[in-house]
ModelCIF file with pLDDT and N, C-alpha, C, O atoms, coordinates in Angstrom:
data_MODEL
#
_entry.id   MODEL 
#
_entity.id                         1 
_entity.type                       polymer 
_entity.pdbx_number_of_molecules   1 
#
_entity_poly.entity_id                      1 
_entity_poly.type                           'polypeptide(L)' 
_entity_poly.nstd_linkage                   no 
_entity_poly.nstd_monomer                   no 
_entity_poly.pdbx_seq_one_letter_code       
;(UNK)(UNK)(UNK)(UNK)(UNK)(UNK)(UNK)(UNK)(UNK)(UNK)(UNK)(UNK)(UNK)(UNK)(UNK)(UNK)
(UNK)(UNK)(UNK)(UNK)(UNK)(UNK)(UNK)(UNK)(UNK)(UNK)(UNK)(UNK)(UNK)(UNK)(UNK)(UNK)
(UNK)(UNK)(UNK)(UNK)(UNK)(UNK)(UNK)(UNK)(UNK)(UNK)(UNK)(UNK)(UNK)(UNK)
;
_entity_poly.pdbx_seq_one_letter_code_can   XXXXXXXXXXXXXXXXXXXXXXXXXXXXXXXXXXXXXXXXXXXXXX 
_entity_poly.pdbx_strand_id                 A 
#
loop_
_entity_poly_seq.entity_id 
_entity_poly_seq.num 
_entity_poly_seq.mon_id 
_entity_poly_seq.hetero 
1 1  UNK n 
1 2  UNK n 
1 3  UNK n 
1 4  UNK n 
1 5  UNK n 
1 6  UNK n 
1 7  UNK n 
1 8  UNK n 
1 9  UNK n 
1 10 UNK n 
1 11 UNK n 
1 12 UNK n 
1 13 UNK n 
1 14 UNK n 
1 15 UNK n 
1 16 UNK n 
1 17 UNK n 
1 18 UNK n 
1 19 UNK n 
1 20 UNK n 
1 21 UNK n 
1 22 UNK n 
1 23 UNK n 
1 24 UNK n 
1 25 UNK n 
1 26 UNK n 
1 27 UNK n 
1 28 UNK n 
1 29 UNK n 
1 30 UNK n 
1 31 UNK n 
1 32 UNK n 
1 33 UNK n 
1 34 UNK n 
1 35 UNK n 
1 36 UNK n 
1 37 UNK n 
1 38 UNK n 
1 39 UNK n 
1 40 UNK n 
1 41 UNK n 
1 42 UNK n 
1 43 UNK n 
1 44 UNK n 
1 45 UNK n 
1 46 UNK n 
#
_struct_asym.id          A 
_struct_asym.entity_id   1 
#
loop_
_ma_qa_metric.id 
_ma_qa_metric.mode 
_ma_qa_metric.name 
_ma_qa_metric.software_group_id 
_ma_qa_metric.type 
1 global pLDDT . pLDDT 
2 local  pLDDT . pLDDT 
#
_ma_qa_metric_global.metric_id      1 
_ma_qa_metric_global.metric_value   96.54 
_ma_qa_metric_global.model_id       1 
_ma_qa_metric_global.ordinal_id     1 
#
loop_
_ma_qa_metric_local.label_asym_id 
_ma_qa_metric_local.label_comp_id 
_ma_qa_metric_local.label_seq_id 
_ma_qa_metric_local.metric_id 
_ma_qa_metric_local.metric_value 
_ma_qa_metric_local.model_id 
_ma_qa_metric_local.ordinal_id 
A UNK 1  2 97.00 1 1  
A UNK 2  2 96.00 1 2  
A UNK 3  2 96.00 1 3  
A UNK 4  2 96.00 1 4  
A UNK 5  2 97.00 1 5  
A UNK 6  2 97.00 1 6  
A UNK 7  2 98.00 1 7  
A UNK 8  2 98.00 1 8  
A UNK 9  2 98.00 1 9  
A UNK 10 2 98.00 1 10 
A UNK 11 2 96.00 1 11 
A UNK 12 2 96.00 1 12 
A UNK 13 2 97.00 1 13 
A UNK 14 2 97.00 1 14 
A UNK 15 2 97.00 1 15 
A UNK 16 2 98.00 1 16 
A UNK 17 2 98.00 1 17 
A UNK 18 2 98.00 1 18 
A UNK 19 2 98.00 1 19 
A UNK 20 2 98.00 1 20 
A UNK 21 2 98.00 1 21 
A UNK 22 2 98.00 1 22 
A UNK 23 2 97.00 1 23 
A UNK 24 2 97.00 1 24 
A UNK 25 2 98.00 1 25 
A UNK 26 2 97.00 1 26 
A UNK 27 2 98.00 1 27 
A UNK 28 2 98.00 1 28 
A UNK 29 2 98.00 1 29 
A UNK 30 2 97.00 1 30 
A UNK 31 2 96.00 1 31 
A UNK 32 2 95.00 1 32 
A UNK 33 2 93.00 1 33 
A UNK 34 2 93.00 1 34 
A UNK 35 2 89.00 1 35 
A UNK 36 2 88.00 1 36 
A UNK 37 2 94.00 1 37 
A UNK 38 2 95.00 1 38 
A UNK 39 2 96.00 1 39 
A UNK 40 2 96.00 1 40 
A UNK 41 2 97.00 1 41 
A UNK 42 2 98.00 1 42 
A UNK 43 2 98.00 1 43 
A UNK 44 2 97.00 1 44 
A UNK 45 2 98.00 1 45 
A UNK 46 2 98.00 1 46 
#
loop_
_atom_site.group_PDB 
_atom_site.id 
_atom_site.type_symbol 
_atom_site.label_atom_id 
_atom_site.label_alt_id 
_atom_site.label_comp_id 
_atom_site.label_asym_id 
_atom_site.label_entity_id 
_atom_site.label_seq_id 
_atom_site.pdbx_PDB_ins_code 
_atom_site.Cartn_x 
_atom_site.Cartn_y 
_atom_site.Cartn_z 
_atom_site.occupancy 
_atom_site.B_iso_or_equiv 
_atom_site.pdbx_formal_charge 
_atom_site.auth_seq_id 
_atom_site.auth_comp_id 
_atom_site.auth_asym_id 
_atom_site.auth_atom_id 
_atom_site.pdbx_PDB_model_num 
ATOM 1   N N  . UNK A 1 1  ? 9.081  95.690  49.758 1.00 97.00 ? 1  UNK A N  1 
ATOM 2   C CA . UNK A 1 1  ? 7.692  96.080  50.020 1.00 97.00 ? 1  UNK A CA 1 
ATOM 3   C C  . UNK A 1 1  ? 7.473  96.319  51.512 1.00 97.00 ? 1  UNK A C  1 
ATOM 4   O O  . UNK A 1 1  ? 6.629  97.191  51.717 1.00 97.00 ? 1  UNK A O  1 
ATOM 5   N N  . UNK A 1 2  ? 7.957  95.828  52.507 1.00 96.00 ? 2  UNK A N  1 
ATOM 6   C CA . UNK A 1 2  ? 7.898  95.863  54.021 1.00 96.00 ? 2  UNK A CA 1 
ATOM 7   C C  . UNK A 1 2  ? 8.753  97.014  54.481 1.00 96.00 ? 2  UNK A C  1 
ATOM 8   O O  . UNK A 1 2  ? 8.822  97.447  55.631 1.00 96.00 ? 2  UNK A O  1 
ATOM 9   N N  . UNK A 1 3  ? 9.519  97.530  53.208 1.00 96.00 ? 3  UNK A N  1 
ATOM 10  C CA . UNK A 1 3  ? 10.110 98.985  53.440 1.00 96.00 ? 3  UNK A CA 1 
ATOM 11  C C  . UNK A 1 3  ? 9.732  99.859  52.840 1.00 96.00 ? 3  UNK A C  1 
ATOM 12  O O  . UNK A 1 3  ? 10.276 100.901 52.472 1.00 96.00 ? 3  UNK A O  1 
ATOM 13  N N  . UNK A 1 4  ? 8.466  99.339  52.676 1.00 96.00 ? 4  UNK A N  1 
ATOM 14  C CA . UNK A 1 4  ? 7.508  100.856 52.166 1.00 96.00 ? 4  UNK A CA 1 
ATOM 15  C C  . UNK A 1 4  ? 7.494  101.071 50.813 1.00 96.00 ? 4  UNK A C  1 
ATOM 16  O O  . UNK A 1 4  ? 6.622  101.813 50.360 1.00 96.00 ? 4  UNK A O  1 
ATOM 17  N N  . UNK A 1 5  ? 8.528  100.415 49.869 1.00 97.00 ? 5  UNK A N  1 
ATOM 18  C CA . UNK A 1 5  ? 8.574  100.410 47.995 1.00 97.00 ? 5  UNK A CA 1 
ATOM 19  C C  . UNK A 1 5  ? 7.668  99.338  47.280 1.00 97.00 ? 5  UNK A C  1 
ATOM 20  O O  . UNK A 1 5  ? 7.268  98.188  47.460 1.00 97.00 ? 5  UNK A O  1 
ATOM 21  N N  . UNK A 1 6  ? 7.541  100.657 46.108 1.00 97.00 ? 6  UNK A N  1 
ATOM 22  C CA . UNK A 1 6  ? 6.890  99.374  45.396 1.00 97.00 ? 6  UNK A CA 1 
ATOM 23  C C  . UNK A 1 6  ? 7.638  98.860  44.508 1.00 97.00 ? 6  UNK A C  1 
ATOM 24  O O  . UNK A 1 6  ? 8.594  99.441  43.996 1.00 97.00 ? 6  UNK A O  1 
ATOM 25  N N  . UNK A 1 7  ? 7.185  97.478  44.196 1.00 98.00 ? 7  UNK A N  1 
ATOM 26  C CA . UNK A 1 7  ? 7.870  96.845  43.321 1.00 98.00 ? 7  UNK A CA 1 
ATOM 27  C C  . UNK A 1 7  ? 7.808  96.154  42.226 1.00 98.00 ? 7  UNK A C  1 
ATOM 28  O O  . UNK A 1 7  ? 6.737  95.549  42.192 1.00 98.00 ? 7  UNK A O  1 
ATOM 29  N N  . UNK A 1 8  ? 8.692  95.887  40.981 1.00 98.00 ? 8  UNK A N  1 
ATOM 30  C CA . UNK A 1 8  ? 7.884  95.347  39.944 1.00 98.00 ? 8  UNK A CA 1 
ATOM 31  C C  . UNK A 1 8  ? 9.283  94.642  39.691 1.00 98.00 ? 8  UNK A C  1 
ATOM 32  O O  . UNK A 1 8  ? 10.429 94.978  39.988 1.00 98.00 ? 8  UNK A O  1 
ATOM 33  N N  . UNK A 1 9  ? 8.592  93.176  38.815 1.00 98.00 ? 9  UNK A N  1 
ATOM 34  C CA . UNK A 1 9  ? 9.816  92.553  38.591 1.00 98.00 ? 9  UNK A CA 1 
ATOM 35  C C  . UNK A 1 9  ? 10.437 92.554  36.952 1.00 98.00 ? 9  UNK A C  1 
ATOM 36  O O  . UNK A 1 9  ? 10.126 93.391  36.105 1.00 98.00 ? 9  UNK A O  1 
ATOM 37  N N  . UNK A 1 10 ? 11.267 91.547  36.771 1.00 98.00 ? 10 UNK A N  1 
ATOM 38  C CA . UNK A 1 10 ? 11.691 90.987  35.625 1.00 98.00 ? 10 UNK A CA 1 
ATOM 39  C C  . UNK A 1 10 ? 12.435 89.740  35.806 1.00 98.00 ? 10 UNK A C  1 
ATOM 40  O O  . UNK A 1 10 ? 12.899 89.347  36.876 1.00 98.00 ? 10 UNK A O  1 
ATOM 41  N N  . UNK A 1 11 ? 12.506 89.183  34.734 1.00 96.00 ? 11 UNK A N  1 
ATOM 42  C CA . UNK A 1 11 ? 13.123 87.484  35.334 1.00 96.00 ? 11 UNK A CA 1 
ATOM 43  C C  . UNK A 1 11 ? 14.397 87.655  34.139 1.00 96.00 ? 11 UNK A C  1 
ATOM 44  O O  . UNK A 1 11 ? 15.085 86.650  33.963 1.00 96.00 ? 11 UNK A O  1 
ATOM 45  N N  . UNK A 1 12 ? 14.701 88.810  33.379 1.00 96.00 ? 12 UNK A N  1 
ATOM 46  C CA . UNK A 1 12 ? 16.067 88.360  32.567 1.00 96.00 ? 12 UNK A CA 1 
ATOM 47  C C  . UNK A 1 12 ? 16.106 89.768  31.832 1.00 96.00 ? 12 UNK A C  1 
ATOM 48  O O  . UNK A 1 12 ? 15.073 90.388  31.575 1.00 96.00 ? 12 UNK A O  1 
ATOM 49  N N  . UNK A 1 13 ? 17.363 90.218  31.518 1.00 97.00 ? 13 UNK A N  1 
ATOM 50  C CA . UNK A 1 13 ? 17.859 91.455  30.872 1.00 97.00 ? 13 UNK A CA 1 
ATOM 51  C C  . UNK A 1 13 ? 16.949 92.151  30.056 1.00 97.00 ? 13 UNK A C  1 
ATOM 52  O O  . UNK A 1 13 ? 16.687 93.350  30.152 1.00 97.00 ? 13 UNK A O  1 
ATOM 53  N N  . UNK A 1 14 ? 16.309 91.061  28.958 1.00 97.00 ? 14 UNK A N  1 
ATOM 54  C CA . UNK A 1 14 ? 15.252 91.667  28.303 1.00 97.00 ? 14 UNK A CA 1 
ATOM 55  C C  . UNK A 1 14 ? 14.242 92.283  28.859 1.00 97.00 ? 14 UNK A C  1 
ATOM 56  O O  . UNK A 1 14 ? 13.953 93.426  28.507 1.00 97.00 ? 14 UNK A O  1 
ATOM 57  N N  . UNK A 1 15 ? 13.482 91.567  29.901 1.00 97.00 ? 15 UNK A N  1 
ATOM 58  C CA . UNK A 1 15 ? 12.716 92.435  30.861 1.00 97.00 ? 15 UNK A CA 1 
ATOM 59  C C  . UNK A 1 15 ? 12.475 93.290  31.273 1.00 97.00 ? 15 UNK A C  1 
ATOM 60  O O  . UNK A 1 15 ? 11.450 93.972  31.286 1.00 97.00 ? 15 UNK A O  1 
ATOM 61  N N  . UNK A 1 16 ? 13.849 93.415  31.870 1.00 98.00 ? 16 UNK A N  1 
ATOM 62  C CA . UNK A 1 16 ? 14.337 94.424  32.334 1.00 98.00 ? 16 UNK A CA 1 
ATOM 63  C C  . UNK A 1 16 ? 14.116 95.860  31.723 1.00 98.00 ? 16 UNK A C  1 
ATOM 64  O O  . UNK A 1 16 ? 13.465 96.816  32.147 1.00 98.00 ? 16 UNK A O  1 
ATOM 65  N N  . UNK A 1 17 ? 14.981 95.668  30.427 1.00 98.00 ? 17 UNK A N  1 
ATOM 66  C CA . UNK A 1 17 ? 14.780 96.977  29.988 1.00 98.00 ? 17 UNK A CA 1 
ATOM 67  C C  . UNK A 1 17 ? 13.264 97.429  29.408 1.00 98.00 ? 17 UNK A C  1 
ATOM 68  O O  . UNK A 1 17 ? 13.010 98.594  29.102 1.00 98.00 ? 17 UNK A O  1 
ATOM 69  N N  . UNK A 1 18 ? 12.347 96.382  29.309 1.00 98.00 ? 18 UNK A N  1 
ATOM 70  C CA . UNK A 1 18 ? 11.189 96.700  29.059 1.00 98.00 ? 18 UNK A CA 1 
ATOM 71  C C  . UNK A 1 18 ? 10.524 97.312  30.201 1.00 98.00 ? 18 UNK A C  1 
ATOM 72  O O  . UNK A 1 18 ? 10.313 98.498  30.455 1.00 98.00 ? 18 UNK A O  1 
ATOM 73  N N  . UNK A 1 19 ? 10.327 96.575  30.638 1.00 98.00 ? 19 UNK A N  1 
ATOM 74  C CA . UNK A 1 19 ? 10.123 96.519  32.515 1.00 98.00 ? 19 UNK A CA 1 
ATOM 75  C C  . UNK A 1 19 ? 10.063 98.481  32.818 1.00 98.00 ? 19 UNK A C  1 
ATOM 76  O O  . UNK A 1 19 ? 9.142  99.202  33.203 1.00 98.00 ? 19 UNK A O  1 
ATOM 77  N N  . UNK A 1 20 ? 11.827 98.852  32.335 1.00 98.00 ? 20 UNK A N  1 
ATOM 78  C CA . UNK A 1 20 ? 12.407 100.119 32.868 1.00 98.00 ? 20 UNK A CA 1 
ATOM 79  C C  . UNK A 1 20 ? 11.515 101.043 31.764 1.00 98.00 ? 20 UNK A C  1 
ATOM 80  O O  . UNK A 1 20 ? 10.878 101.997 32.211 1.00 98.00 ? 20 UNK A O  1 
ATOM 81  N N  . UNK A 1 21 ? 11.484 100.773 30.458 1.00 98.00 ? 21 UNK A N  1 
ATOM 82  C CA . UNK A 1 21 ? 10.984 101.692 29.898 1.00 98.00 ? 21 UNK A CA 1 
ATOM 83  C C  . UNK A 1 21 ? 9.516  102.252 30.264 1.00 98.00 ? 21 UNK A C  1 
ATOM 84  O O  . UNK A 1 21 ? 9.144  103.425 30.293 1.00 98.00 ? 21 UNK A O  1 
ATOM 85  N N  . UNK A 1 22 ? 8.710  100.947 30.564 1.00 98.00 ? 22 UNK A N  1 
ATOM 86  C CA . UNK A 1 22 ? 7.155  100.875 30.811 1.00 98.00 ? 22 UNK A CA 1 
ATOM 87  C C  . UNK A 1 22 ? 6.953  102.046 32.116 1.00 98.00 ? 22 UNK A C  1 
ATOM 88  O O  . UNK A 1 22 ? 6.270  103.071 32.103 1.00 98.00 ? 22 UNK A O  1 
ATOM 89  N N  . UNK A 1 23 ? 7.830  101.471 33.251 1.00 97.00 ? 23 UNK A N  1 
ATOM 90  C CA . UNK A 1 23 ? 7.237  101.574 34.312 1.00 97.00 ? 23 UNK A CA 1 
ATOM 91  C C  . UNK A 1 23 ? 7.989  103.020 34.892 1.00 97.00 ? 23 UNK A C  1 
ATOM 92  O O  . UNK A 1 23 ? 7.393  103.765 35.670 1.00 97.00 ? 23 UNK A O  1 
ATOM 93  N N  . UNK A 1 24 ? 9.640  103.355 34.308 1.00 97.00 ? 24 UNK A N  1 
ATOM 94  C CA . UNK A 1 24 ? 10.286 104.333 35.034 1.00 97.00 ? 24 UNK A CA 1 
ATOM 95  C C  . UNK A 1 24 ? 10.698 103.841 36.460 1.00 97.00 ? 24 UNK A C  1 
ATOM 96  O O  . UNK A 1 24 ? 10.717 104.865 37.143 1.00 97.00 ? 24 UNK A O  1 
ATOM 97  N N  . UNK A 1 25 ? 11.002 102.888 37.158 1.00 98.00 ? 25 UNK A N  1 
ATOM 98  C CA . UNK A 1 25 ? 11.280 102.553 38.167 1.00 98.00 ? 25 UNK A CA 1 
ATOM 99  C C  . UNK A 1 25 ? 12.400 103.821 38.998 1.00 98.00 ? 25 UNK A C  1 
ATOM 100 O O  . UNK A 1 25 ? 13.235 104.123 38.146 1.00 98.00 ? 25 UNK A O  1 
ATOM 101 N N  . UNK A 1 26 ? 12.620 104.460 40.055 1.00 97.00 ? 26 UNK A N  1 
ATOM 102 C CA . UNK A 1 26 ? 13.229 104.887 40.720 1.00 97.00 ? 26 UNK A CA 1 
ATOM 103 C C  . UNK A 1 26 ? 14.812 104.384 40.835 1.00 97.00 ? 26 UNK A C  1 
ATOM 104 O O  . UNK A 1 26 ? 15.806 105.097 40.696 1.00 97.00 ? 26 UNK A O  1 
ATOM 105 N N  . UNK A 1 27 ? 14.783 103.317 41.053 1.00 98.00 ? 27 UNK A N  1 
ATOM 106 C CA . UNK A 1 27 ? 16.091 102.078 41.073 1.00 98.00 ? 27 UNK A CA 1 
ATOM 107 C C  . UNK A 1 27 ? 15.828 101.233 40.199 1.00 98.00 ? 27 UNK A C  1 
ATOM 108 O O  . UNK A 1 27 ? 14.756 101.357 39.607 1.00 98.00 ? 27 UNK A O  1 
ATOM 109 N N  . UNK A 1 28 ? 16.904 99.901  39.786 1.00 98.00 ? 28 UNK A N  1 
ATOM 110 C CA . UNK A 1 28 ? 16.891 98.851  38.953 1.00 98.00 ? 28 UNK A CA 1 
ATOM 111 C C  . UNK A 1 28 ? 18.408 98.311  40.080 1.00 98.00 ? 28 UNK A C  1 
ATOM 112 O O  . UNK A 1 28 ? 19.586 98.664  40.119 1.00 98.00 ? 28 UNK A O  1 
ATOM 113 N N  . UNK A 1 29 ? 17.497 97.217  40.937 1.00 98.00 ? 29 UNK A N  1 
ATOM 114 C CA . UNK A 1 29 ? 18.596 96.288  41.188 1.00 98.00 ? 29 UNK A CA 1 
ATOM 115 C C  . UNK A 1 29 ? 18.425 94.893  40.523 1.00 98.00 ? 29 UNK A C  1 
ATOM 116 O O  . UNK A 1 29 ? 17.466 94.128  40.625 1.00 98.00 ? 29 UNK A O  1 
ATOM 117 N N  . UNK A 1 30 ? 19.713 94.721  39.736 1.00 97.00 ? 30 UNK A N  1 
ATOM 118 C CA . UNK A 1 30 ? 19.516 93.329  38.751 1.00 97.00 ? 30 UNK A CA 1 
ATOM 119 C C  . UNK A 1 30 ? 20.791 92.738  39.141 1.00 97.00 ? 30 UNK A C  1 
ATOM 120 O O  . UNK A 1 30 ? 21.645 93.313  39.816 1.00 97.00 ? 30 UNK A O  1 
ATOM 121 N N  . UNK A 1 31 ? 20.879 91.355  38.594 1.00 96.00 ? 31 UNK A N  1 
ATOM 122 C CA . UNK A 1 31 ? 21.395 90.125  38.629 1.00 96.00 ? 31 UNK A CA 1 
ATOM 123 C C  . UNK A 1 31 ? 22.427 90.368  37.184 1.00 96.00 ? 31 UNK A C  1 
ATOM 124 O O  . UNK A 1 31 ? 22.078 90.678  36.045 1.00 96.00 ? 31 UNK A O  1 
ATOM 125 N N  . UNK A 1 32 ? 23.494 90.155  37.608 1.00 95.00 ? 32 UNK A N  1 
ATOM 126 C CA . UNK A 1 32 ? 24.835 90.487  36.709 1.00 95.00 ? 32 UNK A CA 1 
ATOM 127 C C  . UNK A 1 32 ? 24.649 88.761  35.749 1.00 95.00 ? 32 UNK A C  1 
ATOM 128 O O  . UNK A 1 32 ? 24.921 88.675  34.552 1.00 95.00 ? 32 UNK A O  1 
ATOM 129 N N  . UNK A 1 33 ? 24.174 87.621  36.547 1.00 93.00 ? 33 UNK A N  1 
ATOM 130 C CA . UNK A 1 33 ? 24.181 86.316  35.375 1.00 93.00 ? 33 UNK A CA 1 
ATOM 131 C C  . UNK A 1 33 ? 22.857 86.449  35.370 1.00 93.00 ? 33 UNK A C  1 
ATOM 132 O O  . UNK A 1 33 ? 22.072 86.730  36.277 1.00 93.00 ? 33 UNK A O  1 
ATOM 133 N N  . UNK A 1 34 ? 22.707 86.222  34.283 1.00 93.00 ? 34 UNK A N  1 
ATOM 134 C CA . UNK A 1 34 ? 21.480 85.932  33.618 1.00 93.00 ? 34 UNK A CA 1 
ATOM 135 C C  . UNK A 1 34 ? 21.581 85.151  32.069 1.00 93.00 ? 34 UNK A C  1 
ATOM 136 O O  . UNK A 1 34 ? 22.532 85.525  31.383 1.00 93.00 ? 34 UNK A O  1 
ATOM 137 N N  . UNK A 1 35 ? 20.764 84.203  31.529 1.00 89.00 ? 35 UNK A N  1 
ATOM 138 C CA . UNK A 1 35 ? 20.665 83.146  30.399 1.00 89.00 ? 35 UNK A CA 1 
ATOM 139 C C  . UNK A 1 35 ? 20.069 84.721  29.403 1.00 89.00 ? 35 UNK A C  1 
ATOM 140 O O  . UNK A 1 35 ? 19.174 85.436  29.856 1.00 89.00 ? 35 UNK A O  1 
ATOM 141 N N  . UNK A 1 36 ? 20.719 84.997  28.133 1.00 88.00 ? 36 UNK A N  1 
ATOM 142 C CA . UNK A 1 36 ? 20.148 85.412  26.844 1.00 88.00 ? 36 UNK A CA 1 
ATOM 143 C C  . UNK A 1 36 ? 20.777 87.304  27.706 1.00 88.00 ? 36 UNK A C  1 
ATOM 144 O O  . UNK A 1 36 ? 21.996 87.442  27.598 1.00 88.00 ? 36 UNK A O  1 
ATOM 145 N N  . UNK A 1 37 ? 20.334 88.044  28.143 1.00 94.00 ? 37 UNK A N  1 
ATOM 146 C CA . UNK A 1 37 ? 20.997 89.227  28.303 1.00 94.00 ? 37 UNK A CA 1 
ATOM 147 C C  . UNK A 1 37 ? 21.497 89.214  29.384 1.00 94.00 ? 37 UNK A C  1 
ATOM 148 O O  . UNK A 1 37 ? 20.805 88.848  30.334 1.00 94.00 ? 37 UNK A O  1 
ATOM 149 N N  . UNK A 1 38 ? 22.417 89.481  29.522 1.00 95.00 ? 38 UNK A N  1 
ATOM 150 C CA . UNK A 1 38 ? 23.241 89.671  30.921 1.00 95.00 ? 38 UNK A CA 1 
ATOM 151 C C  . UNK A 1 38 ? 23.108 90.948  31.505 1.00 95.00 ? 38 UNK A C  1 
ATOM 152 O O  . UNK A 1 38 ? 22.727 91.881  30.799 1.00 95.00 ? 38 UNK A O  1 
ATOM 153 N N  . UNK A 1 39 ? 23.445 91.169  33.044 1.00 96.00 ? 39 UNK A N  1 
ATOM 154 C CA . UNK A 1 39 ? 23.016 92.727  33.789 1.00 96.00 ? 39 UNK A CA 1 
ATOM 155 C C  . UNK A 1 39 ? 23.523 93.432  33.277 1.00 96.00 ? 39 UNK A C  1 
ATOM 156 O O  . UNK A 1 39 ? 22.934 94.494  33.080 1.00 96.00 ? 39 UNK A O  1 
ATOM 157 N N  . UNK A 1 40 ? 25.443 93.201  32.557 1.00 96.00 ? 40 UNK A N  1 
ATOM 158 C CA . UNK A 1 40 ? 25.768 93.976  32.004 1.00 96.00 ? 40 UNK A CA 1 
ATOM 159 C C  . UNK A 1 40 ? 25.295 94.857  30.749 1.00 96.00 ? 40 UNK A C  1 
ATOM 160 O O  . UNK A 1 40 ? 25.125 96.077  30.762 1.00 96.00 ? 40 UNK A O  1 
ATOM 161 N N  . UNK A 1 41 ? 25.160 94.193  29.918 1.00 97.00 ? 41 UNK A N  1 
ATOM 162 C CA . UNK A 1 41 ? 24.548 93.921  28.404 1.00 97.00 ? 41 UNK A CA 1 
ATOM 163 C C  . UNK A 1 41 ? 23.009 95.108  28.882 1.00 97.00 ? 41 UNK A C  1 
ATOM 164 O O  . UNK A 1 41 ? 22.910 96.251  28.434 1.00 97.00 ? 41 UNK A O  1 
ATOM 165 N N  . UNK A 1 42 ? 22.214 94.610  29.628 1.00 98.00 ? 42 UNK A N  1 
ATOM 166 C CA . UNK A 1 42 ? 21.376 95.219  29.548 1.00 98.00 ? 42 UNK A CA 1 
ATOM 167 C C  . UNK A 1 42 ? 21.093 96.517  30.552 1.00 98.00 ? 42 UNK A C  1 
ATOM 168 O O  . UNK A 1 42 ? 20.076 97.199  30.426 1.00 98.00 ? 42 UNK A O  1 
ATOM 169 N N  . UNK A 1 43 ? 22.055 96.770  31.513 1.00 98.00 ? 43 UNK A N  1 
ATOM 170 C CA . UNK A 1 43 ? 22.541 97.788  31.837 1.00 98.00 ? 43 UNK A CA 1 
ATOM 171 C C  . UNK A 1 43 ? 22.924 99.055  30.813 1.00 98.00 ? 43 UNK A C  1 
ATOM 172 O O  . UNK A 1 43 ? 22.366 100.136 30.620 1.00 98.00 ? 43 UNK A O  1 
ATOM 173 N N  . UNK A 1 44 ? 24.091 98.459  30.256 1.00 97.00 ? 44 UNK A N  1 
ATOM 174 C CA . UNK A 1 44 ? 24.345 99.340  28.757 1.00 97.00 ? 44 UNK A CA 1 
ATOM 175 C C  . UNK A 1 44 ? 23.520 99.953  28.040 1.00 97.00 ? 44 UNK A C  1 
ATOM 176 O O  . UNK A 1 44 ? 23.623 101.147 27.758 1.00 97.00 ? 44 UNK A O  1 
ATOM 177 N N  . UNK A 1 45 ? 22.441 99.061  27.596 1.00 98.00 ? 45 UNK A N  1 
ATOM 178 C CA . UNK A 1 45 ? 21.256 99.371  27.113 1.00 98.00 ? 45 UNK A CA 1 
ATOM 179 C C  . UNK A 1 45 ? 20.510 100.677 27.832 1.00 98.00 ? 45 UNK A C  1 
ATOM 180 O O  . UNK A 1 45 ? 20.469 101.816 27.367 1.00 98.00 ? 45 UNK A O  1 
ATOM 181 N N  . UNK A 1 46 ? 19.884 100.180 29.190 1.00 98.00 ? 46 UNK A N  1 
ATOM 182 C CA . UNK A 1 46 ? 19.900 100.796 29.912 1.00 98.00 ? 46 UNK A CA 1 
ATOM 183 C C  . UNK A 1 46 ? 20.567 102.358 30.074 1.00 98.00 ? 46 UNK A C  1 
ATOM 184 O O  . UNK A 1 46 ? 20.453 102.971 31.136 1.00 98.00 ? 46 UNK A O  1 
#
């Protein structure tokens, strides 16, 4: 945010891909461990 982006979060894979569908984010930098989907797993998805 202090570099000018905006930002939205997620706290776990599932999120994530919700997160991505909702919002269209530009980027997705995520966390490879995660409890229930992993970065990978939901990368794929992704």
């Amino acid at each position: 945010e202090e570099a000018g982006y905006t930002v939205v979060l997620a706290e776990n894979g599932h999120g994530a891909i919700t997160r991505a569908r909702a919002d269209r984010p530009d980027c997705i930098l995520m966390d490879i461990m995660m409890p229930d989907l992993d970065g990978y797993d939901a990368c794929t998805v992704i």
